[in-house]
Protein backbone atom coordinates (compact mmCIF):
# COMPACT_ATOMS: atom_id res chain seq x y z
CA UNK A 1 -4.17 28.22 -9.77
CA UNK A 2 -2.93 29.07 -12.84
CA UNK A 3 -6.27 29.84 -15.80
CA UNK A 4 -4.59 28.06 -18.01
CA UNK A 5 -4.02 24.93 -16.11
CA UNK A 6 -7.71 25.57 -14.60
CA UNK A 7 -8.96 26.07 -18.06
CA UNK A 8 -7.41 22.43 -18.82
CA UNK A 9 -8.98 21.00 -15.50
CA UNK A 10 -12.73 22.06 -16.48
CA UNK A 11 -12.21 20.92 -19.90
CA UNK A 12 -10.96 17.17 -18.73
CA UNK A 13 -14.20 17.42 -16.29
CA UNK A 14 -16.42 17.99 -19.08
CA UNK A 15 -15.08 15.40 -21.13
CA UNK A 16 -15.19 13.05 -18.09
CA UNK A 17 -18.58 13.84 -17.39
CA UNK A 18 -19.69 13.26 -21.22
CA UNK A 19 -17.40 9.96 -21.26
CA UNK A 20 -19.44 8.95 -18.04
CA UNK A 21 -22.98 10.22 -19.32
CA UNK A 22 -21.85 7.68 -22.69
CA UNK A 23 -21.87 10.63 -24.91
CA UNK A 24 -18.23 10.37 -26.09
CA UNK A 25 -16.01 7.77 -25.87
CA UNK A 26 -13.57 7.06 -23.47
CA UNK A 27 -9.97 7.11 -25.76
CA UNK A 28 -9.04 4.10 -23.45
CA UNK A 29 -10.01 1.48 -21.67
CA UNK A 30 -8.97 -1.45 -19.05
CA UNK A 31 -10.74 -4.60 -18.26
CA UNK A 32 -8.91 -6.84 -15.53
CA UNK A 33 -9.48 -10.38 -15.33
CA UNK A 34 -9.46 -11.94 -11.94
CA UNK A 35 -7.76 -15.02 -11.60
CA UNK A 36 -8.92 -18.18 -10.13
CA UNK A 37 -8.34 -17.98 -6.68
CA UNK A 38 -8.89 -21.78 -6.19
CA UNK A 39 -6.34 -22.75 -8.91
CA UNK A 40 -4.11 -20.45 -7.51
CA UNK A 41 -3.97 -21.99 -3.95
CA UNK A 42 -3.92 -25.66 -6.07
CA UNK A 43 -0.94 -24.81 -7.29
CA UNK A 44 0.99 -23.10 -4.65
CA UNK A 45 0.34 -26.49 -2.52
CA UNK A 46 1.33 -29.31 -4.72
């Protein structure tokens, strides 16, 4: 491997492993909302 493209690995690592310790925040985030599975099946047998 390339140093320079390990030198970017380790630093995303660290960052990851600050982001996870809640040190730093993550720049983004995604929160998925489940749907209702029994309004689902309602609907798909009216």
């Amino acid at each position: 491997m390339k140093d320079e493209l390990f030198q970017q690995l380790a630093a995303s690592l660290k960052e990851g492993g600050a982001i996870f310790r809640g040190k730093k925040k993550a720049a983004r985030s995604t929160t998925l909302e489940w749907p209702d599975a029994k309004a689902v099946l309602d609907a798909l047998h009216r």
